[in-house]
Protein backbone atom coordinates (compact mmCIF):
# COMPACT_ATOMS: atom_id res chain seq x y z
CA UNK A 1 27.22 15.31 -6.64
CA UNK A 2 25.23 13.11 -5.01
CA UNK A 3 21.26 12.06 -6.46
CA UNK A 4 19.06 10.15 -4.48
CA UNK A 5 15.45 8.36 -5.36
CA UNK A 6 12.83 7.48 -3.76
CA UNK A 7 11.00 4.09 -4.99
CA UNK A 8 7.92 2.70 -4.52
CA UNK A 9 7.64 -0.74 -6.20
CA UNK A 10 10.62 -2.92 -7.78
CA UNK A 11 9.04 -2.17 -11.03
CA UNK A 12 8.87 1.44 -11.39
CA UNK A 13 12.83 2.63 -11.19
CA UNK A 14 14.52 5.35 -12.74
CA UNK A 15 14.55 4.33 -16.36
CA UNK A 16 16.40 6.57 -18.53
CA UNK A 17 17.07 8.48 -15.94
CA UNK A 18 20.01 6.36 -14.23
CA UNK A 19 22.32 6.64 -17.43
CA UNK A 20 21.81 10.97 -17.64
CA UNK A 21 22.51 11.43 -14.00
CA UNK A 22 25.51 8.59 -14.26
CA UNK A 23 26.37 10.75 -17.29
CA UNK A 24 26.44 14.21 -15.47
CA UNK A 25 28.61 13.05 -12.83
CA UNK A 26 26.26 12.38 -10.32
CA UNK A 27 26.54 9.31 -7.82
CA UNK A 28 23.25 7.51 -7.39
CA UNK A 29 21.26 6.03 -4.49
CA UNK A 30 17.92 5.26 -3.23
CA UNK A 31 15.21 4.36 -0.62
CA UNK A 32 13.50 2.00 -1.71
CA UNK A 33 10.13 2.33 0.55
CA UNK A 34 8.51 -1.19 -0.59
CA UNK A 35 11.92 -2.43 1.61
CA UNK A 36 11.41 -0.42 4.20
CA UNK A 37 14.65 1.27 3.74
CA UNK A 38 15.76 4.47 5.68
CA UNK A 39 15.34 8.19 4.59
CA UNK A 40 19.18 9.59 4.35
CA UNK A 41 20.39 12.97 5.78
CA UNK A 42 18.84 16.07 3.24
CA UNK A 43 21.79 17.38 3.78
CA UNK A 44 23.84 14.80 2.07
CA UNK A 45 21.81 15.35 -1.55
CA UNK A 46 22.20 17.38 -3.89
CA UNK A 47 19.14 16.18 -5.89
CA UNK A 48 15.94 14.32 -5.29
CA UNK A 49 13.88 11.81 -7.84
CA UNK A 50 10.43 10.92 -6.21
CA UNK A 51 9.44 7.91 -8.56
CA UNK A 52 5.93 6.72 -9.32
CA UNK A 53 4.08 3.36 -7.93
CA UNK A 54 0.05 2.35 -7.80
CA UNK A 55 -0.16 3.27 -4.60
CA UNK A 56 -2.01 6.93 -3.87
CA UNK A 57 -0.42 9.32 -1.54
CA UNK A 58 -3.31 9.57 0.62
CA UNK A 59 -2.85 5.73 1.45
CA UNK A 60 -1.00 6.29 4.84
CA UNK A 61 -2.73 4.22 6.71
CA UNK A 62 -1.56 1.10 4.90
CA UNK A 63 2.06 2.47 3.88
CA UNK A 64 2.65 4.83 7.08
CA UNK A 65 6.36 5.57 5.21
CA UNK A 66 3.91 7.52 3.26
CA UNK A 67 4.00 10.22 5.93
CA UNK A 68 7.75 11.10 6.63
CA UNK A 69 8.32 10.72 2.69
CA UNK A 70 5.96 13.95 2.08
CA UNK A 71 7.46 15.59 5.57
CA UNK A 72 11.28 14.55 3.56
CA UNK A 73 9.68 16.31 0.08
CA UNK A 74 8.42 19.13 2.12
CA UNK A 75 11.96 19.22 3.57
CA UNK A 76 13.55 19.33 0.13
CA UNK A 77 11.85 22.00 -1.26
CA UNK A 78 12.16 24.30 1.52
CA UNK A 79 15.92 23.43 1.69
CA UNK A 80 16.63 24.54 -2.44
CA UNK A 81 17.36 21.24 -3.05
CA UNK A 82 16.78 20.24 -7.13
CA UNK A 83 13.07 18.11 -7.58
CA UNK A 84 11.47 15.79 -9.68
CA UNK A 85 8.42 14.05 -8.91
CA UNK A 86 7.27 11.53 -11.57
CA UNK A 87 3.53 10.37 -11.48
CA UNK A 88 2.92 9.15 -7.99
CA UNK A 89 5.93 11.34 -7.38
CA UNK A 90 4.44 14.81 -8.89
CA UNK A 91 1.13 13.84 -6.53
CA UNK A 92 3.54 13.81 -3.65
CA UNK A 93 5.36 17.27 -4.06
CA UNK A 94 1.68 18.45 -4.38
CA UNK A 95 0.46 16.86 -1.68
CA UNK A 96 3.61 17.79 0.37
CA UNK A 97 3.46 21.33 -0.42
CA UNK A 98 -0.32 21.77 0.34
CA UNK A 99 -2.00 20.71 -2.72
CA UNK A 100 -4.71 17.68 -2.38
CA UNK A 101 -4.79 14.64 -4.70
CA UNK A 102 -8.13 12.96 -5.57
CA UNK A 103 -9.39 10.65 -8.67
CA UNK A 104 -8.94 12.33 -12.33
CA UNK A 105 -12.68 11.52 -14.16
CA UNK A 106 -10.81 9.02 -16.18
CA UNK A 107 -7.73 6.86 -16.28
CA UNK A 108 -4.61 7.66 -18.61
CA UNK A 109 -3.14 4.64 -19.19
CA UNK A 110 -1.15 3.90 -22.94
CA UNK A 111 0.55 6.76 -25.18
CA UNK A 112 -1.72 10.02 -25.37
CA UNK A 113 -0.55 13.32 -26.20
CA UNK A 114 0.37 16.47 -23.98
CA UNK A 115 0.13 20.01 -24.69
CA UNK A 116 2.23 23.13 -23.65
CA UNK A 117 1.06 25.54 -21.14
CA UNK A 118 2.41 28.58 -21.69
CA UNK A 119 3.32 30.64 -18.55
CA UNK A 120 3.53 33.50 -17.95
CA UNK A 121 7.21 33.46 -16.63
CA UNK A 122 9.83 33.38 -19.31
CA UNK A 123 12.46 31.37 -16.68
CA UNK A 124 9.84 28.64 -16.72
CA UNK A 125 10.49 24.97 -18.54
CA UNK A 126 8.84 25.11 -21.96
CA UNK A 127 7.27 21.93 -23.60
CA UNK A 128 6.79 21.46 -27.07
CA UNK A 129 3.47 22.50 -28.52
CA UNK A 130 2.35 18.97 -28.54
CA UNK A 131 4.02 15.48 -27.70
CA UNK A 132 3.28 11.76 -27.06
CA UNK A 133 4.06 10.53 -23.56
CA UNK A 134 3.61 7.62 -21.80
CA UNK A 135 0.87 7.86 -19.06
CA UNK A 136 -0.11 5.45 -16.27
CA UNK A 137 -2.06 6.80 -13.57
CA UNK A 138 -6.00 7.40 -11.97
CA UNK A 139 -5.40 10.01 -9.89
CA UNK A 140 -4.70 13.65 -10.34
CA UNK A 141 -4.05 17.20 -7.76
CA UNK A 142 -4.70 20.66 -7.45
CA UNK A 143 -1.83 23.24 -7.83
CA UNK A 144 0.09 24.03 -4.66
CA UNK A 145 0.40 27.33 -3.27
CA UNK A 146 3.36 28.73 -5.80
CA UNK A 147 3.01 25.96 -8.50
CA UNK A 148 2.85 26.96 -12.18
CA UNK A 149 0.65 24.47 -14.86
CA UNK A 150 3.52 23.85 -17.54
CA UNK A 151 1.37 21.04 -19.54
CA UNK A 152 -1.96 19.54 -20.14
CA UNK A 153 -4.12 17.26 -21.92
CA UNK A 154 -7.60 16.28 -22.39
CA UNK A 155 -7.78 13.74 -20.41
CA UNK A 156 -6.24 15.60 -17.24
CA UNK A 157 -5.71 18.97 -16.93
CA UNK A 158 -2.25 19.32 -14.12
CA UNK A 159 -0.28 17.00 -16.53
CA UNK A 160 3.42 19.32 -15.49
CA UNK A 161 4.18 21.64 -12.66
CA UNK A 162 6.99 23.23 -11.44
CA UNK A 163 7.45 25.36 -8.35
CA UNK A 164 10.53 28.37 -8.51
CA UNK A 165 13.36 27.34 -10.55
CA UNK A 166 13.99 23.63 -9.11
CA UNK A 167 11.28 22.09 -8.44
CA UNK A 168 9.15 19.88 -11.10
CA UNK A 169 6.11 17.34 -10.72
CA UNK A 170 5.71 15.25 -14.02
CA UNK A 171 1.74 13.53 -14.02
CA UNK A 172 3.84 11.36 -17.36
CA UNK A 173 6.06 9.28 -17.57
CA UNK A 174 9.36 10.70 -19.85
CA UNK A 175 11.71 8.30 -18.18
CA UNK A 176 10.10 5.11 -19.74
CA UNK A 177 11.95 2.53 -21.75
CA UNK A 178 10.72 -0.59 -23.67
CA UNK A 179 11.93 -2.84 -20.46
CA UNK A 180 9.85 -1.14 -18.01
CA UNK A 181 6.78 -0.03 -20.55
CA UNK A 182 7.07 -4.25 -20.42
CA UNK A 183 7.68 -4.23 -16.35
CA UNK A 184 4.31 -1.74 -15.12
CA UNK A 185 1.96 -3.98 -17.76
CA UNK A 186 2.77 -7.05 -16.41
CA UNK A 187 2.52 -6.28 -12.81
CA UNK A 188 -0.52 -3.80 -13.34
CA UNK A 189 -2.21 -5.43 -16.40
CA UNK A 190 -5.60 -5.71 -13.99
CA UNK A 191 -6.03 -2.10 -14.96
CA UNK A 192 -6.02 -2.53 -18.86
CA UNK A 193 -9.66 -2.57 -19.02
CA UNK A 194 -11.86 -0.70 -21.95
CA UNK A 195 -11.57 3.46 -21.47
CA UNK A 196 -11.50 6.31 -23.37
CA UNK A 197 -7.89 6.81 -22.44
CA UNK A 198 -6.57 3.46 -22.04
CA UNK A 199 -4.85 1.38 -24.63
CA UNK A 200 -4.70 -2.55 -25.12
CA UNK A 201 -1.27 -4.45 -23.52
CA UNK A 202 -0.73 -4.54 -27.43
CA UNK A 203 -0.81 -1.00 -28.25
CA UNK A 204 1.28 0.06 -25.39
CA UNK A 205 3.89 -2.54 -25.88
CA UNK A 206 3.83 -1.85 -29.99
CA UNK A 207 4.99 1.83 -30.34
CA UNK A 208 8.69 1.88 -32.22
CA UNK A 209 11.76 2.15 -30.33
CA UNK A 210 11.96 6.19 -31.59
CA UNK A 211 8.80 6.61 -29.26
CA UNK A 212 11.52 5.74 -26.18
CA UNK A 213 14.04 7.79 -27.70
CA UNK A 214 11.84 10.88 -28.24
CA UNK A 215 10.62 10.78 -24.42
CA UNK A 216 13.76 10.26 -23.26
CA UNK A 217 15.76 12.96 -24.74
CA UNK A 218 12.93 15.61 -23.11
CA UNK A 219 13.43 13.75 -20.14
CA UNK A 220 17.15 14.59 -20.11
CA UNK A 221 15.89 18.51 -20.84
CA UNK A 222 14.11 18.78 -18.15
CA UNK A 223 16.85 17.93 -15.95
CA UNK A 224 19.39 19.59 -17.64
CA UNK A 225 16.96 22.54 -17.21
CA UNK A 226 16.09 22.33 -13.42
CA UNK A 227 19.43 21.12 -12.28
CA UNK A 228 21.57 23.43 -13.79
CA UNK A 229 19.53 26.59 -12.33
């Protein structure tokens, strides 16, 4: 089985993510945009990861790969093809399936709850009633066409989506361990300014180690969940 990801800065990889996939069976690789690195044949995936990055998706005019990665994401989901979209990555299945993306009132930046949406399709993922993720993002989307709210907060309302079976957009960040909590606040510390919804360097970086572990086990549900469907 072959996985492939799509990244957007050196600093925002797959996390925990590389070791469940690795741990499934799956064979990993990537295009890593920032590189200007080619889009491989659909047909040779059996699973996409769009990754997250500062960038927004309606940026194309600076990062013109912007354009054939939503046409590729389009492509995907069409095809039946397993996907996750992770922060900048959720905002580009929206955008790619006919949503729009435009500024959330505030930033979510730091550790801030989410809550279960409950839908009204018993096949779809289900949250717990409340958890602490990691957020780091300004911008949020409207539902596409199809798209079903799976989680919120007060700070955003589209915090999950997922379209059919196999296809989920993740506003959080699940995937985050302490290395790369470390990695995003030193290359985006400019943002750390004072918010109702964004934390100090220190309370970010603080949290225990059971913080990581808790995020990352739901990460692995969710794609235990979509991929084996």
């Amino acid at each position: 089985m072959q996985a492939h990801y799509f990244q957007h800065v050196p600093f925002e990889g797959l996390g925990s993510i590389e070791p469940w996939l690795r741990n499934a069976g799956y064979t990993i690789s990537c295009t890593r945009f920032y590189n200007f690195e080619n889009l491989p044949p659909i047909e040779d995936i059996d699973l996409l990861v769009v990754m997250g990055g500062p960038m927004s998706v309606n940026d194309e005019s600076e990062h013109p790969w912007l354009v054939g990665e939503k046409e590729f994401i389009k492509s995907a989901v069409t095809a039946g093809k397993p996907v996750l979209g992770i922060c900048l990555g959720a905002q580009l299945i929206a955008a790619a399936m006919g949503g729009k993306v435009f500024p959330n009132p505030v930033k979510e930046i730091g550790w801030f709850p989410v809550k279960a949406v409950k839908s009204e399709n018993a096949l779809s993922f289900q949250f717990p009633k409340q958890t602490e993720v990691f957020h780091w993002h300004g911008e949020t989307f409207s539902l596409p066409e199809g798209a079903v709210r799976i989680a919120e907060s007060k700070g955003c309302e589209n915090q999950a989506f997922q379209i059919g079976s196999k296809v989920i957009g993740l506003q959080f960040h699940l995937e985050t361990t302490p290395s790369s909590a470390k990695a995003i606040v030193e290359n985006c510390q400019d943002e750390l300014v004072e918010g109702e919804y964004i934390q100090t360097r220190e309370e970010i970086l603080s949290v225990p180690v059971e913080r990581y572990s808790s995020i990352n086990g739901l990460m692995g549900k969710v794609l235990e969940y979509f991929i084996k469907r």
